[in-house]
N, C-alpha and C. Protein backbone atom coordinates (compact mmCIF):
# COMPACT_ATOMS: atom_id res chain seq x y z
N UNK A 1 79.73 113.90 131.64
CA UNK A 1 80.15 114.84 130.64
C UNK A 1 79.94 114.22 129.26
N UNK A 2 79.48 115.23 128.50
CA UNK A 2 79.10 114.44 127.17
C UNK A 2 80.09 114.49 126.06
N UNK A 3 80.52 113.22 125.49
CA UNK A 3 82.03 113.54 124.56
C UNK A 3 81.19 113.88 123.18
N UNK A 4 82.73 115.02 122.45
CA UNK A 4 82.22 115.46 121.18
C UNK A 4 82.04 114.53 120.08
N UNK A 5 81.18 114.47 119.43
CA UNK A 5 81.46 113.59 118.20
C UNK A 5 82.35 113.81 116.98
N UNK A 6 82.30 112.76 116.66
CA UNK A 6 83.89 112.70 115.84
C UNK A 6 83.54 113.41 114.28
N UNK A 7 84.27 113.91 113.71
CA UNK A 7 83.91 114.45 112.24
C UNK A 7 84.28 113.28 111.62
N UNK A 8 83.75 112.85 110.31
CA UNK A 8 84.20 111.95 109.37
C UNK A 8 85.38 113.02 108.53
N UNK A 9 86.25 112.41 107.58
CA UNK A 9 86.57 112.84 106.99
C UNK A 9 85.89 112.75 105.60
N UNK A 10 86.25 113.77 105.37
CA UNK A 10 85.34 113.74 103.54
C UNK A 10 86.24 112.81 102.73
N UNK A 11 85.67 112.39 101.67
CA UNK A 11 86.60 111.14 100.95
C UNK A 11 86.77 111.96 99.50
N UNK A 12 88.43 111.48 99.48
CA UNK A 12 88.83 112.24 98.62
C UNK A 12 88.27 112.07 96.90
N UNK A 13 88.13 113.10 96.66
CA UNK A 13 87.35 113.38 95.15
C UNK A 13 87.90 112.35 94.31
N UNK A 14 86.74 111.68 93.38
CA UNK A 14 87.46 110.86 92.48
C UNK A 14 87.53 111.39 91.20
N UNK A 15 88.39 110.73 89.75
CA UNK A 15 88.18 111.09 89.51
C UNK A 15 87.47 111.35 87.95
N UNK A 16 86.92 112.41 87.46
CA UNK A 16 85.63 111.87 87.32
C UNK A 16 85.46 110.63 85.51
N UNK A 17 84.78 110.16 85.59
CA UNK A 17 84.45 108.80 84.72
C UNK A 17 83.60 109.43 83.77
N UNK A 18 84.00 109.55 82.14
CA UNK A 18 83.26 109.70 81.40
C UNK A 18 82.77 109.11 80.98
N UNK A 19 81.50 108.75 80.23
CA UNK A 19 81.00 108.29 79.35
C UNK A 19 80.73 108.37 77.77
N UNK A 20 81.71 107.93 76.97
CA UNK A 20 82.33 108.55 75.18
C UNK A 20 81.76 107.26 74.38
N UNK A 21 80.94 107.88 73.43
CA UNK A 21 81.09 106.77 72.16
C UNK A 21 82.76 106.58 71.51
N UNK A 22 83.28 105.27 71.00
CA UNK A 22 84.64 104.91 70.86
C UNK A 22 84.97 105.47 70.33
N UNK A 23 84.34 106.63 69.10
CA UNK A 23 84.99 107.27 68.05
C UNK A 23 85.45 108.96 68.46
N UNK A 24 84.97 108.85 69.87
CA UNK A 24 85.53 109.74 70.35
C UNK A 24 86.92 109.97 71.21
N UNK A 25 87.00 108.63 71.21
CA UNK A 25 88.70 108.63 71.92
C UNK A 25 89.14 109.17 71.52
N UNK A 26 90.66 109.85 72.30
CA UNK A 26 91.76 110.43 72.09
C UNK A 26 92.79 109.65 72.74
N UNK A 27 94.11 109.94 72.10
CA UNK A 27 95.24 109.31 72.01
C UNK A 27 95.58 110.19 73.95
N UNK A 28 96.17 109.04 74.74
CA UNK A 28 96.33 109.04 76.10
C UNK A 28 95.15 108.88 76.96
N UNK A 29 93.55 108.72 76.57
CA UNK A 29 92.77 108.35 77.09
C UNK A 29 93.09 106.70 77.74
N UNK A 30 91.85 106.77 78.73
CA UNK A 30 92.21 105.46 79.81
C UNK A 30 90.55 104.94 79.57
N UNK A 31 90.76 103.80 78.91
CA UNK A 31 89.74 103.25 79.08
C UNK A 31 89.18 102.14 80.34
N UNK A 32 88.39 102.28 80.97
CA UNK A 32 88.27 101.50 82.32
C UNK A 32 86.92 100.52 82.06
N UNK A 33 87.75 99.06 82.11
CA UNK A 33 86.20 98.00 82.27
C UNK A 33 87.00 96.93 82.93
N UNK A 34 85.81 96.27 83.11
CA UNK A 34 86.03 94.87 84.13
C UNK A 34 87.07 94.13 84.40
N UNK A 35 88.14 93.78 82.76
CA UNK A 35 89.41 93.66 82.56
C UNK A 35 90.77 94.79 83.27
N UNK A 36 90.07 95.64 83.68
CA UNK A 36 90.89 96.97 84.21
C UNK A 36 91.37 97.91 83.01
N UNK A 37 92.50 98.59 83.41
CA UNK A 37 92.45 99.94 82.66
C UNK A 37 93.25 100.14 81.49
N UNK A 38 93.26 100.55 80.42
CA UNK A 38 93.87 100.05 79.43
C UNK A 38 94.49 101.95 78.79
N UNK A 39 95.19 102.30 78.45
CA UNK A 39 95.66 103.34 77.59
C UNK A 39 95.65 103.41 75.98
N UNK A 40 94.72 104.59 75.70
CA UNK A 40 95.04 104.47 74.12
C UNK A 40 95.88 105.06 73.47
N UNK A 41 97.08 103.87 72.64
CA UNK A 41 97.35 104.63 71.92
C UNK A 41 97.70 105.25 70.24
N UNK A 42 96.60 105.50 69.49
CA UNK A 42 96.44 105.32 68.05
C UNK A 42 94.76 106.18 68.18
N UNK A 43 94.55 106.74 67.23
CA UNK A 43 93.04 106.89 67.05
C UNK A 43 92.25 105.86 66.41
N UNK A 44 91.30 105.96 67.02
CA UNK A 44 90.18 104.97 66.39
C UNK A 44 89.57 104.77 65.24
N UNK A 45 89.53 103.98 64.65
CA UNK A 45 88.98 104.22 63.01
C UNK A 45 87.74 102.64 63.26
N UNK A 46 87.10 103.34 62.37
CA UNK A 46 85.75 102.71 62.18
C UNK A 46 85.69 101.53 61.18
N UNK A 47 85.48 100.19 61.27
CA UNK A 47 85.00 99.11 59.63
C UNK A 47 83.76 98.68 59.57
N UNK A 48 83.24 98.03 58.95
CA UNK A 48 82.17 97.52 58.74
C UNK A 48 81.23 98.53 58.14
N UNK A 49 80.94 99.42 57.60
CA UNK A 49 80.46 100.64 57.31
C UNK A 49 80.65 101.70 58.52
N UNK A 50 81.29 101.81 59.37
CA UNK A 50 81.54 102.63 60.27
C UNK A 50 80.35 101.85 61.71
N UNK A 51 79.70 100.83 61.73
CA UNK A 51 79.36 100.48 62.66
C UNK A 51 80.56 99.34 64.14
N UNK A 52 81.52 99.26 63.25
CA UNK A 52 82.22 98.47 64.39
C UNK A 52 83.71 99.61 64.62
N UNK A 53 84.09 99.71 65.63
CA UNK A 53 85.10 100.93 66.41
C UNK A 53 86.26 100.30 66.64
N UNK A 54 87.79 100.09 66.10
CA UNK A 54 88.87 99.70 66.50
C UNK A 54 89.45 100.57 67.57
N UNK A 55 90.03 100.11 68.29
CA UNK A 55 91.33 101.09 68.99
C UNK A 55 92.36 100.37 69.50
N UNK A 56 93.49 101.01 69.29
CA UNK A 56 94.95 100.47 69.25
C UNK A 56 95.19 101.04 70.52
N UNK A 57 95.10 99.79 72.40
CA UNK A 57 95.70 100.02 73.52
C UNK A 57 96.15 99.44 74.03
N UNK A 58 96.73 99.51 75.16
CA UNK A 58 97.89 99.09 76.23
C UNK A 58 97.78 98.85 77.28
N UNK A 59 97.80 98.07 77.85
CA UNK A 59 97.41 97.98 78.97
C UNK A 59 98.32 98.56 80.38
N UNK A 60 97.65 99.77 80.90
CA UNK A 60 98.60 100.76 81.97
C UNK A 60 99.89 99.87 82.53
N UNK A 61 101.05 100.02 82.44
CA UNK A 61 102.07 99.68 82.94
C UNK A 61 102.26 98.66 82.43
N UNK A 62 102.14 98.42 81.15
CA UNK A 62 102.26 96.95 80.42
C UNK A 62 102.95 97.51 79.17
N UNK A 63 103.62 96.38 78.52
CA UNK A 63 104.55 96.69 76.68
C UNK A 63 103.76 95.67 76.03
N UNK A 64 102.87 94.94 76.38
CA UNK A 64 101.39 94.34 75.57
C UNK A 64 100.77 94.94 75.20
N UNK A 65 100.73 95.12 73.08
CA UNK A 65 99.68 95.96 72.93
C UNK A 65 98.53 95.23 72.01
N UNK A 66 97.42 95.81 72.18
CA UNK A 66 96.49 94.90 71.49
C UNK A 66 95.29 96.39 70.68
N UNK A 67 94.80 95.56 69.72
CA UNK A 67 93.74 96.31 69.37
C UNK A 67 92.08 96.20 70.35
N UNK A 68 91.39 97.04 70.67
CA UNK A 68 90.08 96.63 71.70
C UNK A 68 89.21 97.16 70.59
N UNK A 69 87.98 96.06 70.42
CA UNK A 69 86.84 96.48 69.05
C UNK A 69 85.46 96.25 69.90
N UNK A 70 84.80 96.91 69.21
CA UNK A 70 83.61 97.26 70.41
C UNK A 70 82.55 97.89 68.77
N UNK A 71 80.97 98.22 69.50
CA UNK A 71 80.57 98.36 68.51
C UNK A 71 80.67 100.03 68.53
N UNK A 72 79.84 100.68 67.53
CA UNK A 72 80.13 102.18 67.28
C UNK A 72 79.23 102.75 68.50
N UNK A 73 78.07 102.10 68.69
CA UNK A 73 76.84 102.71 69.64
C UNK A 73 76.73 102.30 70.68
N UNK A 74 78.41 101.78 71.27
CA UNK A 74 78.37 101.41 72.75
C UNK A 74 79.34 102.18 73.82
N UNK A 75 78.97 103.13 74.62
CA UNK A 75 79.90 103.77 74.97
C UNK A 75 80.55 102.89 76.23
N UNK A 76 81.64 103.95 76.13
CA UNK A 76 82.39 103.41 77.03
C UNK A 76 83.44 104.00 78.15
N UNK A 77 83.60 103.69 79.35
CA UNK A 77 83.93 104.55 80.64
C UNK A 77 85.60 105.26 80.26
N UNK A 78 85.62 106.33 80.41
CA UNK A 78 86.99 106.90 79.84
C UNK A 78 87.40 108.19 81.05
N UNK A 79 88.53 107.66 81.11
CA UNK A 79 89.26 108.77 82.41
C UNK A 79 90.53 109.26 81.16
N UNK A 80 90.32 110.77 81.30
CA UNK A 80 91.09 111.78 80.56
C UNK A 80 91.97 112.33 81.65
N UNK A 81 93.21 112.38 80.92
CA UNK A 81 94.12 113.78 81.77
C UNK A 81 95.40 113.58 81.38
């Protein structure tokens, strides 16, 4: 007798990873890199003639806050919600 094969389950939706130049953050955005995931909270303002990007974040479940500077034309992975 021939047995049925098994269904996989589908894997649950992730979710999804934007890709934003820094000056597009918004205040409660999650920025995600190698260091792990960080929360913003302050808007971003631009120095150097607007080529270098500040942002004032936090690191998720942390009271450490730091500024993260990056350049203007480098985007970067951002989970909204």
């Amino acid at each position: 007798m021939a047995k049925a094969k098994r269904e996989k389950k589908p894997e649950p939706p992730k979710e999804p990873e934007l890709r934003v130049l820094p000056t597009q953050l918004r205040i409660g955005d999650r920025i995600v890199d190698e260091s792990g995931e960080w929360e913003v909270l302050a808007r971003a303002y631009t120095t150097g003639g607007g080529k270098i990007v500040n942002a004032r974040v936090q690191r998720a479940g942390s009271d450490a806050v730091m500024i993260r500077v990056c350049g203007a034309h480098e985007r970067v992975a951002v989970r909204r919600g």
